[in-house]
PDB file of N, CA and C in Angstrom:
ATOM      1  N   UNK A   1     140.472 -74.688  20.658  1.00  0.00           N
ATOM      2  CA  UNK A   1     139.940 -75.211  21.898  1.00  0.00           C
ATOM      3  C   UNK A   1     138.669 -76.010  21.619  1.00  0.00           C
ATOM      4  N   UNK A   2     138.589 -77.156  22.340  1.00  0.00           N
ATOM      5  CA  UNK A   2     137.345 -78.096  22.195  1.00  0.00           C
ATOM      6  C   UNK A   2     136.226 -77.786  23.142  1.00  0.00           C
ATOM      7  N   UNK A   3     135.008 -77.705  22.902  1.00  0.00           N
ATOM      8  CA  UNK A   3     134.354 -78.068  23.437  1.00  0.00           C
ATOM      9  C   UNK A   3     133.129 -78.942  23.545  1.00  0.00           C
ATOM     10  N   UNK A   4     132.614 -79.259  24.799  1.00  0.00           N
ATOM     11  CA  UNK A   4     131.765 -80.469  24.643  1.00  0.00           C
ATOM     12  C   UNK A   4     130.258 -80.168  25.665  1.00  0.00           C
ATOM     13  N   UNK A   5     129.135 -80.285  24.407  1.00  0.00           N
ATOM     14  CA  UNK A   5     127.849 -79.272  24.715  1.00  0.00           C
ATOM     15  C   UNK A   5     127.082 -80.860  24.864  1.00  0.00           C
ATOM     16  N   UNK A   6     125.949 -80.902  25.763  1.00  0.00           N
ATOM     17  CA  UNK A   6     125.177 -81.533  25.712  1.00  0.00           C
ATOM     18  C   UNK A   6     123.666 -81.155  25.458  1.00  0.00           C
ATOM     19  N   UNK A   7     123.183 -81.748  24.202  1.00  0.00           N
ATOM     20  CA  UNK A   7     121.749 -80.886  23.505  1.00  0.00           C
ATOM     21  C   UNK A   7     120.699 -82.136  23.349  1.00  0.00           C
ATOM     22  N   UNK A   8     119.612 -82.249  24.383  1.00  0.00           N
ATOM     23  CA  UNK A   8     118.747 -83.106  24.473  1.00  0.00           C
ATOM     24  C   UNK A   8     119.209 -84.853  24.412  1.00  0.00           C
ATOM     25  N   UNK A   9     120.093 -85.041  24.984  1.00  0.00           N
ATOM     26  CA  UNK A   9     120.023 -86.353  24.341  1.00  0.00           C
ATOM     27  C   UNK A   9     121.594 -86.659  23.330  1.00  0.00           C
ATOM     28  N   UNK A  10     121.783 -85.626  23.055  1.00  0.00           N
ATOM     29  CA  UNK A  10     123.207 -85.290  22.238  1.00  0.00           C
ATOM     30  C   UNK A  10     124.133 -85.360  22.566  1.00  0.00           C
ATOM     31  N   UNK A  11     125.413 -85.876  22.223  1.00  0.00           N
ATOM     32  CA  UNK A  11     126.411 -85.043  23.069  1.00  0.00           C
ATOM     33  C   UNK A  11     127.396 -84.507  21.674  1.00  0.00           C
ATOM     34  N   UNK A  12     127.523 -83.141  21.646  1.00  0.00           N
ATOM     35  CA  UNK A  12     128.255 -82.327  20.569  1.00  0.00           C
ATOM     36  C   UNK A  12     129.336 -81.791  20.784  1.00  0.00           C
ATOM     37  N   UNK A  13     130.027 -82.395  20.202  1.00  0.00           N
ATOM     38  CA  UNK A  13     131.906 -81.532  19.772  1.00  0.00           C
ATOM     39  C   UNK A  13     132.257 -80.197  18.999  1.00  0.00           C
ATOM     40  N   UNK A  14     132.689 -79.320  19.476  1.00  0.00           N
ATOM     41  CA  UNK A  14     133.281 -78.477  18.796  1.00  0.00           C
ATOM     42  C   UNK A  14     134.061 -77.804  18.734  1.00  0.00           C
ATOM     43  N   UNK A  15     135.082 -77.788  17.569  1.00  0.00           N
ATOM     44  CA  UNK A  15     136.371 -76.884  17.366  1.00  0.00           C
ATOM     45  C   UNK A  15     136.375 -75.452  16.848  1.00  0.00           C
ATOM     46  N   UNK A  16     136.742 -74.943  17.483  1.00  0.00           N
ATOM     47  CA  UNK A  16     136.571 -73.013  16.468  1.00  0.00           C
ATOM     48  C   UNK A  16     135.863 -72.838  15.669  1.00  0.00           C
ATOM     49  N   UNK A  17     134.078 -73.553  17.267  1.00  0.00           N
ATOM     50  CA  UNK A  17     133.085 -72.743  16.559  1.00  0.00           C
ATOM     51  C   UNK A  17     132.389 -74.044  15.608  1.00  0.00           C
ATOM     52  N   UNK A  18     132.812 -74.917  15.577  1.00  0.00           N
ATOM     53  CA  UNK A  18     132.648 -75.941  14.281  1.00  0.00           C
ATOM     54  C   UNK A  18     132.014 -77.023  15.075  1.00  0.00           C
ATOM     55  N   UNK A  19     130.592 -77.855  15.068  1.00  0.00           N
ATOM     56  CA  UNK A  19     130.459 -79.109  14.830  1.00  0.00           C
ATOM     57  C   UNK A  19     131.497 -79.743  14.546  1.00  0.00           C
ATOM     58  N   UNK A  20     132.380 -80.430  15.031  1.00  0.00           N
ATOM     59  CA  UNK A  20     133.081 -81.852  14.621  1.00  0.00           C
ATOM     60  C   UNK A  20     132.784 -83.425  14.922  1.00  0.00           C
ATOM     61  N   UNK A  21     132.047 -83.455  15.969  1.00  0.00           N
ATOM     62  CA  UNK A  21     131.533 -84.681  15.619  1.00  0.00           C
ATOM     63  C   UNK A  21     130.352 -84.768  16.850  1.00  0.00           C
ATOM     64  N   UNK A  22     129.080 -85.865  16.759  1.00  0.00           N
ATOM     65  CA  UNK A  22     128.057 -85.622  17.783  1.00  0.00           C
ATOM     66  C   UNK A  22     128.056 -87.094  18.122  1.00  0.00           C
ATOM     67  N   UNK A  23     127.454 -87.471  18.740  1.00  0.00           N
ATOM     68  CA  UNK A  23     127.580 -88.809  19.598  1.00  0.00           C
ATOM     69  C   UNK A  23     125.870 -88.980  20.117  1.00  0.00           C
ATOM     70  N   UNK A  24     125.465 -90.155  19.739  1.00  0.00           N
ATOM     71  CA  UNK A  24     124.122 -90.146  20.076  1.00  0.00           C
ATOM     72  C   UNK A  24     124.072 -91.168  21.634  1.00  0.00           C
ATOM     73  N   UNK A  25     122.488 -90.769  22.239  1.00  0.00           N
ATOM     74  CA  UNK A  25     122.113 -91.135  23.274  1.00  0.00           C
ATOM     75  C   UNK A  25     123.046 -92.661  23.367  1.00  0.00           C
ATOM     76  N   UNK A  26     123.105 -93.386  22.623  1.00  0.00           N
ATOM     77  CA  UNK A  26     123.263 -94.956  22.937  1.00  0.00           C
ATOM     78  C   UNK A  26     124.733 -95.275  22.602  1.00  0.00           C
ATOM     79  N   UNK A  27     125.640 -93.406  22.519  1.00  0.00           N
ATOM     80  CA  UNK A  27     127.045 -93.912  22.351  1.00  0.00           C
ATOM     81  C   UNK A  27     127.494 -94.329  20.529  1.00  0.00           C
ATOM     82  N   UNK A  28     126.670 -94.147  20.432  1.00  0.00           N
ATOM     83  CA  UNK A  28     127.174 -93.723  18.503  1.00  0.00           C
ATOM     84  C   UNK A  28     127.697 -92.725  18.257  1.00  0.00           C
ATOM     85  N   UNK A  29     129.066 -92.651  17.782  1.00  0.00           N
ATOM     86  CA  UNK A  29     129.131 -91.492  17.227  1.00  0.00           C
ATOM     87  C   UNK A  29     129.789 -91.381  15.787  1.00  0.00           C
ATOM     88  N   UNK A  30     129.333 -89.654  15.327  1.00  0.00           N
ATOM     89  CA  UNK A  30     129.709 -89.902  13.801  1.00  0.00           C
ATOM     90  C   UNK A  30     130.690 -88.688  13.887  1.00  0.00           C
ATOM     91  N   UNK A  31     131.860 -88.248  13.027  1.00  0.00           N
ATOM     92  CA  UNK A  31     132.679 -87.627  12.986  1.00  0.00           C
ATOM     93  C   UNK A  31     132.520 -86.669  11.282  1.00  0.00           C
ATOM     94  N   UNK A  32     132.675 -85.415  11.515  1.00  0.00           N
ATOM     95  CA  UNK A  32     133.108 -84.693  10.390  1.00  0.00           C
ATOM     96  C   UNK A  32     133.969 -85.211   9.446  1.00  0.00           C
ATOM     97  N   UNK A  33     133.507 -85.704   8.342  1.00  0.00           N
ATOM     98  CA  UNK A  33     134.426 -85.999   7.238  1.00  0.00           C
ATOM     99  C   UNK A  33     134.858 -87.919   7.434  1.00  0.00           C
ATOM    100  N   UNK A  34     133.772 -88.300   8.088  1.00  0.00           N
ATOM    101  CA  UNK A  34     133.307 -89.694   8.176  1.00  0.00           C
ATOM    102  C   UNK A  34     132.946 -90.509   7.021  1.00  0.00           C
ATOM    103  N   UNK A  35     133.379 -91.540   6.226  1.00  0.00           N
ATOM    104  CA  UNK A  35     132.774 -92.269   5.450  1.00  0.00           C
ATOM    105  C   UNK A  35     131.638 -92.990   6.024  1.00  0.00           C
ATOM    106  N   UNK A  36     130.466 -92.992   5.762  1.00  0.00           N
ATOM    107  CA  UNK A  36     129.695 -93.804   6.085  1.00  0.00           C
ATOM    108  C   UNK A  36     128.739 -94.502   5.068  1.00  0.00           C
ATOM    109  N   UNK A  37     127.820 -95.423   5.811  1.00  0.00           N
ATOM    110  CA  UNK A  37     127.473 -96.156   4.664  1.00  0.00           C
ATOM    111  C   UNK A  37     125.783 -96.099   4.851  1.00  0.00           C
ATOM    112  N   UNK A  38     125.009 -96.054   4.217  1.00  0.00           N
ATOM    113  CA  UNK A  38     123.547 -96.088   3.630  1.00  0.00           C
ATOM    114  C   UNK A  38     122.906 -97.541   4.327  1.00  0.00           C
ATOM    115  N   UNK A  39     122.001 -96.968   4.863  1.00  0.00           N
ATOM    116  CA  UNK A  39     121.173 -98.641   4.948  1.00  0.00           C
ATOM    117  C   UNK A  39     119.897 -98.533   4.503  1.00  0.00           C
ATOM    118  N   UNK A  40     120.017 -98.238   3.665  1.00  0.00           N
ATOM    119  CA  UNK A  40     118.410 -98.095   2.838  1.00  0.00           C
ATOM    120  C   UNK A  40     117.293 -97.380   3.379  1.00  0.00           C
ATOM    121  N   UNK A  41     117.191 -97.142   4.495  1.00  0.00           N
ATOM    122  CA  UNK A  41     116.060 -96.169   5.368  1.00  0.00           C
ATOM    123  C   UNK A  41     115.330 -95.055   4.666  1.00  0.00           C
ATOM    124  N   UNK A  42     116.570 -94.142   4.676  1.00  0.00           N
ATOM    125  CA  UNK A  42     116.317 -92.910   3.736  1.00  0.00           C
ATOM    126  C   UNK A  42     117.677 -92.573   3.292  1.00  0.00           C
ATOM    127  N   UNK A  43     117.246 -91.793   2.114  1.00  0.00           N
ATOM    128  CA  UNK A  43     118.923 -90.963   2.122  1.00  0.00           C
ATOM    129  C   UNK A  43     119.635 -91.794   0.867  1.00  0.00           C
ATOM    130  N   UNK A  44     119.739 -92.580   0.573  1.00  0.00           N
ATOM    131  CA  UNK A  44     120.759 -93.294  -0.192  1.00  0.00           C
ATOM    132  C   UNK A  44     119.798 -95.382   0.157  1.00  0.00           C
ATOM    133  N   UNK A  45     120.522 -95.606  -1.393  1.00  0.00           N
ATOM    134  CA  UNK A  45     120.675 -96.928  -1.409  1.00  0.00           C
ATOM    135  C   UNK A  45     121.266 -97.696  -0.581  1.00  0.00           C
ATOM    136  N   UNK A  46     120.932 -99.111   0.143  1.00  0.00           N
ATOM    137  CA  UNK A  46     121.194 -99.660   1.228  1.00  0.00           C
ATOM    138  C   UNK A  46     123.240 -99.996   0.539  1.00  0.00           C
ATOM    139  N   UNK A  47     123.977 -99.780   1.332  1.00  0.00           N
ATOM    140  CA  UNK A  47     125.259 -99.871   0.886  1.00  0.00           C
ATOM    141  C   UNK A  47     126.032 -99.095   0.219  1.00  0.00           C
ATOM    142  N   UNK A  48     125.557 -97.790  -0.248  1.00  0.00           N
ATOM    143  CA  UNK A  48     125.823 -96.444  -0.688  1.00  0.00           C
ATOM    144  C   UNK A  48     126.866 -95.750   0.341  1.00  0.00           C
ATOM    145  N   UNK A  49     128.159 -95.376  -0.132  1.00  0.00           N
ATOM    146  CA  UNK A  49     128.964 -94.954   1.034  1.00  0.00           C
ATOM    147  C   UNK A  49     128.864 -93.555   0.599  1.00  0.00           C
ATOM    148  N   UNK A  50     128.771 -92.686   1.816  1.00  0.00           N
ATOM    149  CA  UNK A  50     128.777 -91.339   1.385  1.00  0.00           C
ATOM    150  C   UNK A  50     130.018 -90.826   2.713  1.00  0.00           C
ATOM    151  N   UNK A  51     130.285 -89.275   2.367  1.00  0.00           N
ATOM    152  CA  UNK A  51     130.914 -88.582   3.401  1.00  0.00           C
ATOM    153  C   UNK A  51     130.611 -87.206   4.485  1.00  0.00           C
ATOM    154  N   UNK A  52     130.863 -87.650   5.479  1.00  0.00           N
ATOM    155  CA  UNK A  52     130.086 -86.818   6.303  1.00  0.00           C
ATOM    156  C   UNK A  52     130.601 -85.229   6.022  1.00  0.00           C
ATOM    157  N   UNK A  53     129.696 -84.657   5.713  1.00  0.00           N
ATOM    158  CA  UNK A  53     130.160 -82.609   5.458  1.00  0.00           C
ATOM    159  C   UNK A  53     129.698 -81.896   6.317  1.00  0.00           C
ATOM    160  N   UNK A  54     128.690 -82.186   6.718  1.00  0.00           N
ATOM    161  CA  UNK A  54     128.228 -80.860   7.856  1.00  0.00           C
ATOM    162  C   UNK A  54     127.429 -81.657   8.796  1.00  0.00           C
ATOM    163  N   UNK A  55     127.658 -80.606  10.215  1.00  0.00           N
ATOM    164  CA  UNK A  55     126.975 -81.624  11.341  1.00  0.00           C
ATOM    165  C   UNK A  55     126.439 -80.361  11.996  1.00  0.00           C
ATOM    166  N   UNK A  56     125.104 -80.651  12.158  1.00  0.00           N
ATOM    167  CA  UNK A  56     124.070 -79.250  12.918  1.00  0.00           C
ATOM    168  C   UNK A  56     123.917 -79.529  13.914  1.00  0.00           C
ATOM    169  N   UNK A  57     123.514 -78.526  14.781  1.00  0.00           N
ATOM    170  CA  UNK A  57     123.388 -78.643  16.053  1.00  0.00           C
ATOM    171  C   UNK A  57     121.639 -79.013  16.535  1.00  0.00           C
ATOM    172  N   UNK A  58     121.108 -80.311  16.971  1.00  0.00           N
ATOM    173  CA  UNK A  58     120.472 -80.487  17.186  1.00  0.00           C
ATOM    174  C   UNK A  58     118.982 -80.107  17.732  1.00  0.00           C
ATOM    175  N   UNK A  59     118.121 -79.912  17.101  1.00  0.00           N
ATOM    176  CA  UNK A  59     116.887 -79.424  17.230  1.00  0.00           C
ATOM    177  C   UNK A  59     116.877 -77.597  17.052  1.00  0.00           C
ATOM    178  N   UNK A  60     117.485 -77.389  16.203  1.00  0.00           N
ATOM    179  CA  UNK A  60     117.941 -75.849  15.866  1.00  0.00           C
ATOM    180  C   UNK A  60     117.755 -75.451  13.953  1.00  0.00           C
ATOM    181  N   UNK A  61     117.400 -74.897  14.059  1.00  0.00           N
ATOM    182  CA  UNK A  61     116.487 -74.837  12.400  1.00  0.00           C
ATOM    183  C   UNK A  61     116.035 -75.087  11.662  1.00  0.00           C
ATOM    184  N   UNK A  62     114.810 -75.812  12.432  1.00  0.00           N
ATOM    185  CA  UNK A  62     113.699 -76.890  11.909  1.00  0.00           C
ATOM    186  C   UNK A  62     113.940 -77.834  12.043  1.00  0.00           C
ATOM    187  N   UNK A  63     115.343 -78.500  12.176  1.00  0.00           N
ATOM    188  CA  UNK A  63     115.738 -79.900  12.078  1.00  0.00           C
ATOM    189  C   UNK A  63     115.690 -80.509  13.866  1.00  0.00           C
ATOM    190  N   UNK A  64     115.016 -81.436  13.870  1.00  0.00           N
ATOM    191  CA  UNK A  64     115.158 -82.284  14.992  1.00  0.00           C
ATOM    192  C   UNK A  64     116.700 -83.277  14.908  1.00  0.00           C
ATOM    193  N   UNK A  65     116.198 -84.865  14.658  1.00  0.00           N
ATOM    194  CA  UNK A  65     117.295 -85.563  14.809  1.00  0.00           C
ATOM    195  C   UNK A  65     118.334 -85.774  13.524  1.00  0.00           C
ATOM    196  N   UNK A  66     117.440 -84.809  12.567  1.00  0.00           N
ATOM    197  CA  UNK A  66     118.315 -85.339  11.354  1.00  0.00           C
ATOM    198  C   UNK A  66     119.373 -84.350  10.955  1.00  0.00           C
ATOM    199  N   UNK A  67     120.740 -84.720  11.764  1.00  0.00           N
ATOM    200  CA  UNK A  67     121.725 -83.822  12.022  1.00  0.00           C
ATOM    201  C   UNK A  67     122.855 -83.822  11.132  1.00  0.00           C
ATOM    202  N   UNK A  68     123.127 -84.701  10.606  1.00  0.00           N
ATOM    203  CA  UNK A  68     124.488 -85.252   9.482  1.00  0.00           C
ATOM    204  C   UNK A  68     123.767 -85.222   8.300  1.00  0.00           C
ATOM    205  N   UNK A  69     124.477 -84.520   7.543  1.00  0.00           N
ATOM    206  CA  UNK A  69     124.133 -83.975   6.459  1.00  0.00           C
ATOM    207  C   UNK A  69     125.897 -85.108   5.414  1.00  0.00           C
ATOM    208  N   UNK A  70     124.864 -85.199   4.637  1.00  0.00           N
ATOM    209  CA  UNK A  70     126.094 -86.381   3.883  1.00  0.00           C
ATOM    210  C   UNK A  70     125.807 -86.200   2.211  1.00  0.00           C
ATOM    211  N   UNK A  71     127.157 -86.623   1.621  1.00  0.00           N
ATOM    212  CA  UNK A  71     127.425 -86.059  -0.028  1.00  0.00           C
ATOM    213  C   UNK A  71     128.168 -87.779  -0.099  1.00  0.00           C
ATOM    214  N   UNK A  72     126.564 -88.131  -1.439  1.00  0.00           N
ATOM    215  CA  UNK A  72     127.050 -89.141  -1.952  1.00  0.00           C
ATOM    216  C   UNK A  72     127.588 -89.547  -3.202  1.00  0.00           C
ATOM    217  N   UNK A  73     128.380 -89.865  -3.067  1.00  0.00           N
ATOM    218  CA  UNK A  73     129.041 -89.686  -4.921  1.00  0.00           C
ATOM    219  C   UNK A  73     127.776 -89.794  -6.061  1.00  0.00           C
ATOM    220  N   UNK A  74     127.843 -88.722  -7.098  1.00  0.00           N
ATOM    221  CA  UNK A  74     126.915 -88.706  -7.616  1.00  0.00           C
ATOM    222  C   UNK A  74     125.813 -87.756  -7.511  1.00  0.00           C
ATOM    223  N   UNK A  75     125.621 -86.875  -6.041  1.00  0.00           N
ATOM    224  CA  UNK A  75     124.460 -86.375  -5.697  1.00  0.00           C
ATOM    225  C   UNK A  75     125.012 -84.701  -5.846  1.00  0.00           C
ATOM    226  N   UNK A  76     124.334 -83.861  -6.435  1.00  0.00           N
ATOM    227  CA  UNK A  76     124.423 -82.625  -6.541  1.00  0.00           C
ATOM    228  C   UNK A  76     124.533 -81.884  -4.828  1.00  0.00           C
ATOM    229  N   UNK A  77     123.019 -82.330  -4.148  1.00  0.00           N
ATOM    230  CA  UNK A  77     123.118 -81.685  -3.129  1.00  0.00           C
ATOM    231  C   UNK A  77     123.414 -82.796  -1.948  1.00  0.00           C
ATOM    232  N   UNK A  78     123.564 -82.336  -0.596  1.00  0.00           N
ATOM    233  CA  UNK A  78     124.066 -82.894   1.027  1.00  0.00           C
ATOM    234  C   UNK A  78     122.397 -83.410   1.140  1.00  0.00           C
ATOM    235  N   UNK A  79     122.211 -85.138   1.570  1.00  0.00           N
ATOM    236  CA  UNK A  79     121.285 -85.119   1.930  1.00  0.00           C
ATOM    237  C   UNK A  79     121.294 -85.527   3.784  1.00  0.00           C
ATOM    238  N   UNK A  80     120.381 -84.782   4.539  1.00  0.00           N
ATOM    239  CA  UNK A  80     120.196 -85.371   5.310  1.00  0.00           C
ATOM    240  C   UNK A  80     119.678 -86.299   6.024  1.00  0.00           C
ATOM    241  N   UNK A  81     119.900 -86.566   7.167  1.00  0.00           N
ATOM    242  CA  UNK A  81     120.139 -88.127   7.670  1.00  0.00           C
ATOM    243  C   UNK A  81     120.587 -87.947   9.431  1.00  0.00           C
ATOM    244  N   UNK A  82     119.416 -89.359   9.411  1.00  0.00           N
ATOM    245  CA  UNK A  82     119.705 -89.393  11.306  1.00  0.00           C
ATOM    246  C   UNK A  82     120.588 -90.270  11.755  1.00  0.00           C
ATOM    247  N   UNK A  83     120.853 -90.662  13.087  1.00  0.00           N
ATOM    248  CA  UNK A  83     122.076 -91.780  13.163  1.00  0.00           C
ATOM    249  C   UNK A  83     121.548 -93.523  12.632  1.00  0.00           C
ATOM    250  N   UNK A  84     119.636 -93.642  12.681  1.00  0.00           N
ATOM    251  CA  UNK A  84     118.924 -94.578  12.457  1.00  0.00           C
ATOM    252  C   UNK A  84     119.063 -94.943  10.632  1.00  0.00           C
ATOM    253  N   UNK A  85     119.505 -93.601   9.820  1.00  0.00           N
ATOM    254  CA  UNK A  85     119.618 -94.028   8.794  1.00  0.00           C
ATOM    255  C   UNK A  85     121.000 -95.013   7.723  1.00  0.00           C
ATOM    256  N   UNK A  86     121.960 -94.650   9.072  1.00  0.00           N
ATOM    257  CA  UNK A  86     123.524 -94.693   8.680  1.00  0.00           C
ATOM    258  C   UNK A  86     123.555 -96.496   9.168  1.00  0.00           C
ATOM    259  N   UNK A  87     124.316 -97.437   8.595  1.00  0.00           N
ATOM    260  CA  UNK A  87     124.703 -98.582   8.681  1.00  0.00           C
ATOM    261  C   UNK A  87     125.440 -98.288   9.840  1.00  0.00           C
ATOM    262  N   UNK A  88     125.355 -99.492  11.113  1.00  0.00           N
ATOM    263  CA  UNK A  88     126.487 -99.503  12.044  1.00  0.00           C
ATOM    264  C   UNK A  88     127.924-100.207  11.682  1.00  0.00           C
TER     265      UNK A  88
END
């Protein structure tokens, strides 16, 4: 069963219990197991494609907006990342 939570500004998906994908204020959204791409901000080299692994629930264990947590080829650990850091 899906459901659909709204958290400051957020709007969050979830399946059995699971983050699957969050959608920001301006209608962006990123999906669990998303290729995405780096724009140099933070996080990765501008054009660096990484894949989306884990998606937190917003402003909930220390973390404010930086909710997508992403594994870039090459990187030992998930770095995180806001929707401002990801290429549109």
């Amino acid at each position: 069963m899906k459901k659909i939570v709204d958290i400051n500004g957020f709007t969050v998906e979830y399946k059995e219990g699971q983050i699957i994908a969050i959608t920001a204020a301006g209608g962006r959204k990123i999906r669990l197991g998303q290729t995405i791409t780096a724009n140099g901000r933070f996080g990765g080299k501008k054009g660096i494609k990484g894949i989306v692994e884990v998606i937190c629930e917003p402003y909930s264990g220390g973390r404010t907006s930086d909710v997508i947590d992403v594994q870039f080829s090459g990187d030992e650990e998930l770095t995180h990342m806001k929707f401002k850091d990801i290429s549109k």
